[in-house]
C-alpha atoms as a PDB file:
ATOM      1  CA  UNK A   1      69.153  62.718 104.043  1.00  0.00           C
ATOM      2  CA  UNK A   2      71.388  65.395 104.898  1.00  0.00           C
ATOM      3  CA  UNK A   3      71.774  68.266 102.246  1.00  0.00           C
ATOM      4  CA  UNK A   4      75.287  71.230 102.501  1.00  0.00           C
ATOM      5  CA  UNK A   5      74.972  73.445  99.988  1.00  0.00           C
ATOM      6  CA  UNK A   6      78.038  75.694 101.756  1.00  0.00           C
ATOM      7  CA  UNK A   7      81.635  74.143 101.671  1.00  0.00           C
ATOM      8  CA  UNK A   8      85.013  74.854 100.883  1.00  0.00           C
ATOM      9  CA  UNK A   9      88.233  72.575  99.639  1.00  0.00           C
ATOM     10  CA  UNK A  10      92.241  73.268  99.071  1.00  0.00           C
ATOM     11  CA  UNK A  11      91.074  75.218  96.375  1.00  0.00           C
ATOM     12  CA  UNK A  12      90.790  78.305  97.928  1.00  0.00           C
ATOM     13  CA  UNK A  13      90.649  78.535 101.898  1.00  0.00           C
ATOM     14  CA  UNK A  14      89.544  74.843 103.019  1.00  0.00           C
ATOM     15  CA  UNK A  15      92.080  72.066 104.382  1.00  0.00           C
ATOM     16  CA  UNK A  16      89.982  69.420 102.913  1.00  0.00           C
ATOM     17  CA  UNK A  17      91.108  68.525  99.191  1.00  0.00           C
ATOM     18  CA  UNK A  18      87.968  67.863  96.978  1.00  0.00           C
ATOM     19  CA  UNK A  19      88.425  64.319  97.093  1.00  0.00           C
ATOM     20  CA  UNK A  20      88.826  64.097 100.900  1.00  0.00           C
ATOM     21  CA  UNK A  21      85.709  66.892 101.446  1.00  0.00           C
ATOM     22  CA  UNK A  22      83.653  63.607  98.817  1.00  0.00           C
ATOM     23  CA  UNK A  23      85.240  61.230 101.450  1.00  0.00           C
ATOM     24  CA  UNK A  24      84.076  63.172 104.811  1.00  0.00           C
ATOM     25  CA  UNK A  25      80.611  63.897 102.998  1.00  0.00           C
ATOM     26  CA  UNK A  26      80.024  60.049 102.159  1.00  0.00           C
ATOM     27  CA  UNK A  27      81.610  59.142 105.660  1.00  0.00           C
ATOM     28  CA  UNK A  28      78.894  61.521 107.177  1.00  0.00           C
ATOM     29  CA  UNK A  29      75.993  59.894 105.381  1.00  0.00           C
ATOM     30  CA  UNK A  30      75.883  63.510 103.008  1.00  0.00           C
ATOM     31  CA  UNK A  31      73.178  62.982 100.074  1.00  0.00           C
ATOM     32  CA  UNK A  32      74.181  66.376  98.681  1.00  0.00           C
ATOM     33  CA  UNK A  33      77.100  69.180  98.857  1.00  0.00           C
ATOM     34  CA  UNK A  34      77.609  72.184  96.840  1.00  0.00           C
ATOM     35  CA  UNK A  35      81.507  72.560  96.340  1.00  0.00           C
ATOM     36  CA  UNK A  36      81.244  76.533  97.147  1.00  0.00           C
ATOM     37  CA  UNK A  37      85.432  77.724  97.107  1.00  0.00           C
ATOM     38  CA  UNK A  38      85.923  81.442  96.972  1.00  0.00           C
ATOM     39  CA  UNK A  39      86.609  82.886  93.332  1.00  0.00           C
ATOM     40  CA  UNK A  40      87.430  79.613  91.493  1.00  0.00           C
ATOM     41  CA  UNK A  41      85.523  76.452  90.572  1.00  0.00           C
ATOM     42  CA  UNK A  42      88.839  74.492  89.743  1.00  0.00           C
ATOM     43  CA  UNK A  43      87.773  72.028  92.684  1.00  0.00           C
ATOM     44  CA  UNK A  44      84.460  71.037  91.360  1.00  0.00           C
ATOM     45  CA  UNK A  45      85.701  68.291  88.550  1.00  0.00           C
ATOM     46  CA  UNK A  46      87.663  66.158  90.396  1.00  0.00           C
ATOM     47  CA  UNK A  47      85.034  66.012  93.514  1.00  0.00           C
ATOM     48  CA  UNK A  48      82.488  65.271  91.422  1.00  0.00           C
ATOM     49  CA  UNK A  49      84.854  62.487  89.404  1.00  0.00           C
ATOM     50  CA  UNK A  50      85.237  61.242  93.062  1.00  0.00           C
ATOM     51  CA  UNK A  51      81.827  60.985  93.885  1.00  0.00           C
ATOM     52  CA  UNK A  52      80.188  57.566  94.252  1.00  0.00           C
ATOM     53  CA  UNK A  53      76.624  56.790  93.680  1.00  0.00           C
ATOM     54  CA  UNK A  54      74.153  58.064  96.335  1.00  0.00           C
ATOM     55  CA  UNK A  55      76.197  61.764  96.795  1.00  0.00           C
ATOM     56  CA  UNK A  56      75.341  64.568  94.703  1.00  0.00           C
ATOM     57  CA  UNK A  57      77.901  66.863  93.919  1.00  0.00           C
ATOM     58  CA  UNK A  58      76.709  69.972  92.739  1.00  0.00           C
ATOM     59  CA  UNK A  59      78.802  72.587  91.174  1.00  0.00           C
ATOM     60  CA  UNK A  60      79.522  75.976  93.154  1.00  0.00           C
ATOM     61  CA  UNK A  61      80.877  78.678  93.653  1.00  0.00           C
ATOM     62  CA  UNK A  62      81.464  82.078  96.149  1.00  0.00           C
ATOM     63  CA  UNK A  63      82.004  85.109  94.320  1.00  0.00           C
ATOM     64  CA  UNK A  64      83.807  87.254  97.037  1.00  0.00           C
ATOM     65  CA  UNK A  65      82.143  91.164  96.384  1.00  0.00           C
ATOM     66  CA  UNK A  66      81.956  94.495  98.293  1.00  0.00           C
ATOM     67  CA  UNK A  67      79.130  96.521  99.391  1.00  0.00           C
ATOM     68  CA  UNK A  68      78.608 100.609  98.315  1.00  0.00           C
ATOM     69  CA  UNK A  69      80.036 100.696 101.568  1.00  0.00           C
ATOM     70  CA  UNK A  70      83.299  98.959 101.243  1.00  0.00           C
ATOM     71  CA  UNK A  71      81.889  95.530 103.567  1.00  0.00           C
ATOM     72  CA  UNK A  72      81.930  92.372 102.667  1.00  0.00           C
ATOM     73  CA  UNK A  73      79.393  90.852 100.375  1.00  0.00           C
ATOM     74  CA  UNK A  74      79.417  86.857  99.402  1.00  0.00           C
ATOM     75  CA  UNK A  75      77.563  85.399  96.971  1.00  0.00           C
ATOM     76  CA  UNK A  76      77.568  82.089  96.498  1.00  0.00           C
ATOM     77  CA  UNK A  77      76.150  80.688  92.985  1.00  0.00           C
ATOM     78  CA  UNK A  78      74.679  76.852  92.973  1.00  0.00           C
ATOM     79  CA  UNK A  79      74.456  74.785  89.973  1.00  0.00           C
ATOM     80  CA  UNK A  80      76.838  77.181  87.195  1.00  0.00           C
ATOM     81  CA  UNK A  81      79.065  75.979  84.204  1.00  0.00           C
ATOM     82  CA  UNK A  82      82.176  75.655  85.721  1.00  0.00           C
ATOM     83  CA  UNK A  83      83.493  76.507  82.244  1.00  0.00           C
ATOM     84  CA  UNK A  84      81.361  79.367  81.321  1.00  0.00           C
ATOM     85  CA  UNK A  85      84.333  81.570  79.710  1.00  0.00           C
ATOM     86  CA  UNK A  86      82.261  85.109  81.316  1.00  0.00           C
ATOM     87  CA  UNK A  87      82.679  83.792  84.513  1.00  0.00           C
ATOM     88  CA  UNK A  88      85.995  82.561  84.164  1.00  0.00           C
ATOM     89  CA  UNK A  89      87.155  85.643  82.686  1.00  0.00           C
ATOM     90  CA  UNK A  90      86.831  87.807  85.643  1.00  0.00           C
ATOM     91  CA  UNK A  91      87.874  84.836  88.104  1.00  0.00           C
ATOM     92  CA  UNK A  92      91.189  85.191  85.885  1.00  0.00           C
ATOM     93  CA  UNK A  93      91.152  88.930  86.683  1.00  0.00           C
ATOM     94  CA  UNK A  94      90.500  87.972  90.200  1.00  0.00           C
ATOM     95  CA  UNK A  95      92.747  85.687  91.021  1.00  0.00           C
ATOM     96  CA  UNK A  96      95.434  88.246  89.657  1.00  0.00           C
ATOM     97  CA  UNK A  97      94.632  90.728  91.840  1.00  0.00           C
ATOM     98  CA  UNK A  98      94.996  88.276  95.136  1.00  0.00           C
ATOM     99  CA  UNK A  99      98.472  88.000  94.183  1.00  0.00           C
ATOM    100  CA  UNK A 100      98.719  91.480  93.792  1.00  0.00           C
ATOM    101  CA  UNK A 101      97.281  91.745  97.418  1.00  0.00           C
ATOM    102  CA  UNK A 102      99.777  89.019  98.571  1.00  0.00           C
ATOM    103  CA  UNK A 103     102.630  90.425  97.519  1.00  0.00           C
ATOM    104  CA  UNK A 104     101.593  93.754  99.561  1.00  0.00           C
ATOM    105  CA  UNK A 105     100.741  91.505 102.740  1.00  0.00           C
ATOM    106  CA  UNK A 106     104.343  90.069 102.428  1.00  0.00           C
ATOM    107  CA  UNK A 107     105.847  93.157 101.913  1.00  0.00           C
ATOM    108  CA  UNK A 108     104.006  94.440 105.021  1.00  0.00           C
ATOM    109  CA  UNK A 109     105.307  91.243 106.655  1.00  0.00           C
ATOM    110  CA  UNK A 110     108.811  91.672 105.918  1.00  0.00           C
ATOM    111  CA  UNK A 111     108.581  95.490 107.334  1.00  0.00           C
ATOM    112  CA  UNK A 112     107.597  93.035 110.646  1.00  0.00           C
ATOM    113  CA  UNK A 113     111.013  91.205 110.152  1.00  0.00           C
ATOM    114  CA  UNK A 114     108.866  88.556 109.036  1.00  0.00           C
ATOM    115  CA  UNK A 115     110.350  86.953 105.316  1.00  0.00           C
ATOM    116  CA  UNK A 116     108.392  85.188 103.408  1.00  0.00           C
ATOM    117  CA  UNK A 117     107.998  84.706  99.366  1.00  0.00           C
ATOM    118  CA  UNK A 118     105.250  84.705  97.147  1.00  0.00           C
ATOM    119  CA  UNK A 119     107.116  81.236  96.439  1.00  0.00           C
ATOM    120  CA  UNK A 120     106.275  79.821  99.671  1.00  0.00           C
ATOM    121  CA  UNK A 121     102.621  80.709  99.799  1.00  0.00           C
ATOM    122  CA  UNK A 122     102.286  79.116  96.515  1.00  0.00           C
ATOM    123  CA  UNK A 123     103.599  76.238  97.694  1.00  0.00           C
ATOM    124  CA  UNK A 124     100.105  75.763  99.703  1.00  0.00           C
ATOM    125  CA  UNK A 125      98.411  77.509  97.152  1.00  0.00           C
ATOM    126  CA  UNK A 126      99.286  75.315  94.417  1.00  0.00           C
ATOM    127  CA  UNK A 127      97.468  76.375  91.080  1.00  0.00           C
ATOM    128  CA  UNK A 128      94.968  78.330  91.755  1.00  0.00           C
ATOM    129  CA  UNK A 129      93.218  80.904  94.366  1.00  0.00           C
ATOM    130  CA  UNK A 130      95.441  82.331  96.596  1.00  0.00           C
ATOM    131  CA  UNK A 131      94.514  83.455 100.242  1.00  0.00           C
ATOM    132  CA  UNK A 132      95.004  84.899 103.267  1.00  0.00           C
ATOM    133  CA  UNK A 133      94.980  80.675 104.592  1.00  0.00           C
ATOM    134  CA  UNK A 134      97.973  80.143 102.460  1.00  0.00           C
ATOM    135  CA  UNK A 135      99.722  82.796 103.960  1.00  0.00           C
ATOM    136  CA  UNK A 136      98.687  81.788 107.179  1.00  0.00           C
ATOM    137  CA  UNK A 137     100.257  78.266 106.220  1.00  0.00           C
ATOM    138  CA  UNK A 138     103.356  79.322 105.511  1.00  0.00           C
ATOM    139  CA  UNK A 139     103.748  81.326 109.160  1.00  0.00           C
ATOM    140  CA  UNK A 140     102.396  78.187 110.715  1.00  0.00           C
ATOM    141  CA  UNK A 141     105.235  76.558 109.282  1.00  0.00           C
ATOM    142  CA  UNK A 142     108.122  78.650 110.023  1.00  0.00           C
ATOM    143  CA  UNK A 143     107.200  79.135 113.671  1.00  0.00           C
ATOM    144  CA  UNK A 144     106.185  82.274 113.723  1.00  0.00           C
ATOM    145  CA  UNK A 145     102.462  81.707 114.753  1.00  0.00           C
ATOM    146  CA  UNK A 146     101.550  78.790 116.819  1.00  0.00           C
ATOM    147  CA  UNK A 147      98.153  78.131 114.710  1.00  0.00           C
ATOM    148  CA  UNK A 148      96.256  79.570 111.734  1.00  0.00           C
ATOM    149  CA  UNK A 149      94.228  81.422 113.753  1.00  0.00           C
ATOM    150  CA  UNK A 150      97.231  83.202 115.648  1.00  0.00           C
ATOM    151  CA  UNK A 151      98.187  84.877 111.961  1.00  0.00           C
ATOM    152  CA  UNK A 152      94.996  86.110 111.535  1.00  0.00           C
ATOM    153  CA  UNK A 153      94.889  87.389 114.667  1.00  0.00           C
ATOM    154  CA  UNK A 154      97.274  89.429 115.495  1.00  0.00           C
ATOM    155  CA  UNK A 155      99.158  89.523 111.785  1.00  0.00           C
ATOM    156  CA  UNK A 156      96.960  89.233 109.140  1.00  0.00           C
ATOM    157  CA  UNK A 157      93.157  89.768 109.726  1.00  0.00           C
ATOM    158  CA  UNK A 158      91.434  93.111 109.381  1.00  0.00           C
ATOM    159  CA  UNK A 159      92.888  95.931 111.755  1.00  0.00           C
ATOM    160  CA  UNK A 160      96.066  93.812 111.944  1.00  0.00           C
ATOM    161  CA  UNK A 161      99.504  95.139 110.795  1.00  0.00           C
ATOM    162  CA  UNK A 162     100.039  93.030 107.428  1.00  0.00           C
ATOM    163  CA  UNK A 163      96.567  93.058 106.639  1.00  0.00           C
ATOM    164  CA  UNK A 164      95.522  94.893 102.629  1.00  0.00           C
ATOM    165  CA  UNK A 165      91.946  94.453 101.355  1.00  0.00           C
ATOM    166  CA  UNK A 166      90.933  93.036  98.483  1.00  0.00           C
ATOM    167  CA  UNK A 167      90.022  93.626  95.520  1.00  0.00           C
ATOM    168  CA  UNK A 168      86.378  92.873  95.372  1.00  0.00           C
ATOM    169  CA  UNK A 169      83.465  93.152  92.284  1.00  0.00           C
ATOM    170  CA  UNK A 170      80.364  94.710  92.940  1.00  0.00           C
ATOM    171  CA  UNK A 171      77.279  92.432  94.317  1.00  0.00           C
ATOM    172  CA  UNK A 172      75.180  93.428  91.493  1.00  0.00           C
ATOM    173  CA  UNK A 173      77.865  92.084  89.194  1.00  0.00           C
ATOM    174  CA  UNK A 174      78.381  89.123  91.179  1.00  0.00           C
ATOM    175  CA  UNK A 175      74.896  88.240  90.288  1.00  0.00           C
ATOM    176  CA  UNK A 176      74.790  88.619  86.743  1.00  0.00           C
ATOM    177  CA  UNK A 177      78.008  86.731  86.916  1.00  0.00           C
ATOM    178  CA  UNK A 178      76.092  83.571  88.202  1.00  0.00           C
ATOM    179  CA  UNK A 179      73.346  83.931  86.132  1.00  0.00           C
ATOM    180  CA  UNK A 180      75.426  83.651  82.790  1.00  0.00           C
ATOM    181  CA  UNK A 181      76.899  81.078  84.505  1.00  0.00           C
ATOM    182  CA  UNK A 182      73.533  79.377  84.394  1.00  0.00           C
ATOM    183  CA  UNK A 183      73.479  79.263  88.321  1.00  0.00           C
ATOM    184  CA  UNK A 184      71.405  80.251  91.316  1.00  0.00           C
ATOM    185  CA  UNK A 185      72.798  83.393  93.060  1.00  0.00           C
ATOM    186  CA  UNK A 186      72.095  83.251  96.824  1.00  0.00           C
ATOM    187  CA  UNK A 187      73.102  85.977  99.533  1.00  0.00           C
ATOM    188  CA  UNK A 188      75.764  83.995 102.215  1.00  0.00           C
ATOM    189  CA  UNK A 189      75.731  84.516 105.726  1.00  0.00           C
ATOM    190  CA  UNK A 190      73.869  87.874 105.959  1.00  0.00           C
ATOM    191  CA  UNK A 191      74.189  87.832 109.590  1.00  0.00           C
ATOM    192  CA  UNK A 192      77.849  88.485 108.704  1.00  0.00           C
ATOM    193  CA  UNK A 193      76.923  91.689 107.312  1.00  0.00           C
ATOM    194  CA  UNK A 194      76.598  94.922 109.709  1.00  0.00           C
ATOM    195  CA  UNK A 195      73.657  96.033 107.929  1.00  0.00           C
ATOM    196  CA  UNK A 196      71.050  94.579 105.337  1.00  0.00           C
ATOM    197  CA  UNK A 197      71.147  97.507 102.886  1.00  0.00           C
ATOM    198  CA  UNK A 198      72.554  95.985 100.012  1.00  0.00           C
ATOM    199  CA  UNK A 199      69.983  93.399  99.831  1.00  0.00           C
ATOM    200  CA  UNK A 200      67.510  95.961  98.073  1.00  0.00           C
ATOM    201  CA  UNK A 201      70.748  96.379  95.565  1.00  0.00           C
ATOM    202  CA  UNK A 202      70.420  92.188  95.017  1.00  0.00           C
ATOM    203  CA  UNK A 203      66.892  92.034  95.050  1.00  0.00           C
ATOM    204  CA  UNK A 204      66.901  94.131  92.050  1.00  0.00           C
ATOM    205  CA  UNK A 205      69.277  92.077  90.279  1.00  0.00           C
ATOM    206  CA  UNK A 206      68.119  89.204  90.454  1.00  0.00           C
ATOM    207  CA  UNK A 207      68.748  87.161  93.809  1.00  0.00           C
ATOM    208  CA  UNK A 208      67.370  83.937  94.261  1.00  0.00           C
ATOM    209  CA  UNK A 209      67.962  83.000  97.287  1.00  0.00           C
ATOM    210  CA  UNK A 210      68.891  83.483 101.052  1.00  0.00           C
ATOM    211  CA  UNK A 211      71.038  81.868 103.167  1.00  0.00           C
ATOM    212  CA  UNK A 212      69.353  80.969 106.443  1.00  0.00           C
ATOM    213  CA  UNK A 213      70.885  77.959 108.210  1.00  0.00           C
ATOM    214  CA  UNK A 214      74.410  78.971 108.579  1.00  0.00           C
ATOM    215  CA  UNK A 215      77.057  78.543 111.916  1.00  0.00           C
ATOM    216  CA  UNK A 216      76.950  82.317 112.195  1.00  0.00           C
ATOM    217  CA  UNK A 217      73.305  82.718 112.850  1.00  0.00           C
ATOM    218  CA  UNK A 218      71.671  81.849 115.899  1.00  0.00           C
ATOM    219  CA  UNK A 219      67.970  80.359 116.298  1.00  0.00           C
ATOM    220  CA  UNK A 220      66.747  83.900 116.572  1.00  0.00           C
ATOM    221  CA  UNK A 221      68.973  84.872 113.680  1.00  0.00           C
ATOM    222  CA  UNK A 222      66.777  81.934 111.776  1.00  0.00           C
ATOM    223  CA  UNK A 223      63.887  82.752 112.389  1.00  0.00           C
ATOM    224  CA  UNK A 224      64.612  86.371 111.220  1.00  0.00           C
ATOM    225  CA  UNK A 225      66.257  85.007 108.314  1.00  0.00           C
ATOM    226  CA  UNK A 226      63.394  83.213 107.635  1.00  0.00           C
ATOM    227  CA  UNK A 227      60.996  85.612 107.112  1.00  0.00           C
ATOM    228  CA  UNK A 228      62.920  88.179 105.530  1.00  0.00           C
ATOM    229  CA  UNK A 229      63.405  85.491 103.348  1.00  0.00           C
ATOM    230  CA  UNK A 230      59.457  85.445 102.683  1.00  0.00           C
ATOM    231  CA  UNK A 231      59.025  88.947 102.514  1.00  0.00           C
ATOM    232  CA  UNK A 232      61.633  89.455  99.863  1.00  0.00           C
ATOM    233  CA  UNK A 233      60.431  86.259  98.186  1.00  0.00           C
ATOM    234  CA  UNK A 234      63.641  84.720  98.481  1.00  0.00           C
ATOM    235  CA  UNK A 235      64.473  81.122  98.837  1.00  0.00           C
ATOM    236  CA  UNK A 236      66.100  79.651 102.165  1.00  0.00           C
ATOM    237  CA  UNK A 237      69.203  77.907 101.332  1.00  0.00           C
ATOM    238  CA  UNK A 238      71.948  77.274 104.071  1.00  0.00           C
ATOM    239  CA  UNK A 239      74.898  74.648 104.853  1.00  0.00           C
ATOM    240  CA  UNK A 240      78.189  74.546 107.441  1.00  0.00           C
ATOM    241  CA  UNK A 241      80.862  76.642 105.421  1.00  0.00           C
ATOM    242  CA  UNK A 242      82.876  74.279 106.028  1.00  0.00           C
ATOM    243  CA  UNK A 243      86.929  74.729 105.644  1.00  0.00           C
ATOM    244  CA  UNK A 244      87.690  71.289 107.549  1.00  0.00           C
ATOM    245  CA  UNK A 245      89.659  70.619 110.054  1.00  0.00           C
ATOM    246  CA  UNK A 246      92.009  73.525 111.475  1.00  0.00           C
ATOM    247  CA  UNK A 247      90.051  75.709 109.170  1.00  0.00           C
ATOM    248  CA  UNK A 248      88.063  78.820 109.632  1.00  0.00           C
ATOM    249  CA  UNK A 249      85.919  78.519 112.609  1.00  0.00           C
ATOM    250  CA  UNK A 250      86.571  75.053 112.739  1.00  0.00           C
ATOM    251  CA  UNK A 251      82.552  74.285 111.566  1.00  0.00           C
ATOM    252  CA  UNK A 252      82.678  70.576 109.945  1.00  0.00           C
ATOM    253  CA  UNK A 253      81.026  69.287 107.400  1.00  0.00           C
ATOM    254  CA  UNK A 254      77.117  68.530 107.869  1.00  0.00           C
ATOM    255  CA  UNK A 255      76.750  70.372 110.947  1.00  0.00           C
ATOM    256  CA  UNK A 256      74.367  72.741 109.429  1.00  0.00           C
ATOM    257  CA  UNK A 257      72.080  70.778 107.356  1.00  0.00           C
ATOM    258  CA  UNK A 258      68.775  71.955 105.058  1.00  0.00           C
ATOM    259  CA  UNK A 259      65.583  70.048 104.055  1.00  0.00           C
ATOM    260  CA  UNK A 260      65.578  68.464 100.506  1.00  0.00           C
ATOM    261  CA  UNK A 261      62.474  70.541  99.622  1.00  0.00           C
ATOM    262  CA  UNK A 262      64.723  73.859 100.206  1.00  0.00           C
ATOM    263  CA  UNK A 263      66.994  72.194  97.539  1.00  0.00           C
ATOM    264  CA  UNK A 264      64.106  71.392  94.874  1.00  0.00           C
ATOM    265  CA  UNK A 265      62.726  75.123  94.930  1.00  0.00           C
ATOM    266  CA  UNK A 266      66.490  76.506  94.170  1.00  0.00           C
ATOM    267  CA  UNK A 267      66.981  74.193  91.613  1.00  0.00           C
ATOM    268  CA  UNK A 268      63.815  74.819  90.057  1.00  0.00           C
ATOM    269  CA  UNK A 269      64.981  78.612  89.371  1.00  0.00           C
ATOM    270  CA  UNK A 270      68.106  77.158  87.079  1.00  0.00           C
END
C-alpha cells in the first residue's frame, strides 16, 4: 500500500482543501498521508474527521527555517500535538510576521502599478497561513498574470521585483519545536539545499530523519540520500509534496511513494 508522508492543503500553499487532499488520497488507493502545510496544523482535524477506514491520516507539519547562511531550511515534523500550546505559540508569531511580509510584497506591488489589498489575499487565505500562493491567487484573478507560476516568475519569486523574505526560525529551533510537539523532526528535500552544512547543526539537535524519495531528487540523488542517510544514522522518509493541481511544481499526490517499513522505524522514535 502506498505511504505520502509529504503533502500540502488550502491551509497554507496547496489547492487541495483537506477534505478533497482525503478524497484524492482514498481515490488513489493511499493507505497513509502525513498532512505536512507550512507553519500551521489548522488542516489536520478536519482531514482526519474526513478520513474513512483503511487511510491513515497522520498529523504534520513543515516548520519553514533558515540556515546560518540565510537559505532555506524545511523541517517537516510527523506525528505532533496539533495543540501543543509551545508549538502553537511561535506558529502565532509566525503567521504574524507573513502578514507583515505581505503587506511589504503589496506595497512593492503597488510601486509596479499593481493594487492589491491585504483584503484580497485573505480572501484565498481565509483563516490562517498566508503565502506567497495567495498572493499569486489574487494576480491570477485580476489578469495580471496568466497562471500562478507567471507571478512567481517574473513578480514574486526570489530575485523578482515584489519579492521580501521571510521571516524564518532557526533549524535547531525548528527541531526542538517538533519534539515538544511530541513529533518526529525530519530534514525535507535536502537536494533543495545548495549545500549540506547545516545538517551537522540538526544532527546535533536531534534529527530523526531524512527525506530521500522526494520529486526534487533524482535516482542518483537517492541513492546519495540514502546513504548519507546511513552514515548519519538517520531514517529515510520521503513523499510527493504535493500542492494539487495548479500547485507548485504540479507533483500529485502518490507519485512519490515510501515502503511501510520506512514508516514503522519513524514512528517508533515518537
Amino acid at each position: 500500500m502506498s505511504v505520502d508522508l509529504h503533502v500540502h492543503t488550502t491551509e497554507s500553499d496547496g489547492t487541495w482543501t483537506p477534505q478533497e487532499l482525503v478524497h484524492q488520497a482514498v481515490k488513489r488507493g493511499i493507505r497513509t498521508i502525513a498532512i505536512t502545510d507550512h507553519d500551521t496544523t489548522s488542516g489536520i482535524r478536519s482531514a482526519q474527521t474526513s478520513a474513512p477506514e483503511g487511510l491513515e491520516v497522520i498529523p504534520g507539519i513543515e516548520i519553514n527555517a533558515a540556515a546560518p547562511d540565510g537559505a532555506d531550511v524545511h523541517i517537516v515534523g510527523l506525528w505532533i500535538d496539533p495543540e501543543n500550546p509551545a508549538l502553537q505559540e511561535r506558529l502565532g508569531l509566525l503567521r504574524e510576521a507573513r502578514i507583515v511580509r505581505t503587506e511589504k510584497i503589496l506595497t512593492e506591488l503597488r510601486a509596479l502599478g499593481i493594487a492589491i489589498t491585504l483584503d484580497d489575499v485573505l480572501k484565498y487565505a481565509r483563516e490562517d497561513v498566508i503565502s506567497r500562493s495567495h498572493i499569486a491567487s489574487v494576480l491570477l484573478e485580476e489578469g495580471v498574470v496568466s497562471s500562478k507560476a507567471e507571478a512567481f516568475e517574473r513578480l514574486i519569486g526570489e530575485g523578482c521585483p515584489a519579492y521580501v523574505p521571510r521571516f524564518k526560525v532557526e533549524p535547531a529551533e525548528a527541531v526542538a519545536l517538533i519534539f515538544k510537539a511530541g513529533g518526529v523532526p525530519v530534514l525535507a528535500h535536502p537536494g533543495l539545499l545548495a549545500n549540506l552544512d547545516v545538517l551537522p547543526i540538526l544532527v546535533e539537535a536531534g534529527l530523526v530523519g531524512l527525506e530521500v524519495i522526494h520529486p526534487s531528487h533524482d535516482a542518483a540523488q537517492t541513492e546519495f540520500y540514502m546513504e548519507l542517510a546511513r552514515r548519519c544514522n538517520l531514517l529515510p522518509s520521503g513523499g510527493s509534496d504535493c500542492h494539487g493541481p495548479g500547485g507548485k511544481d504540479q507533483v500529485f499526490l502518490g507519485s512519490y511513494t515510501i515502503p511501510e517499513e520506512w514508516v514503522l522505524q519513524l514512528a517508533a522514535r515518537r
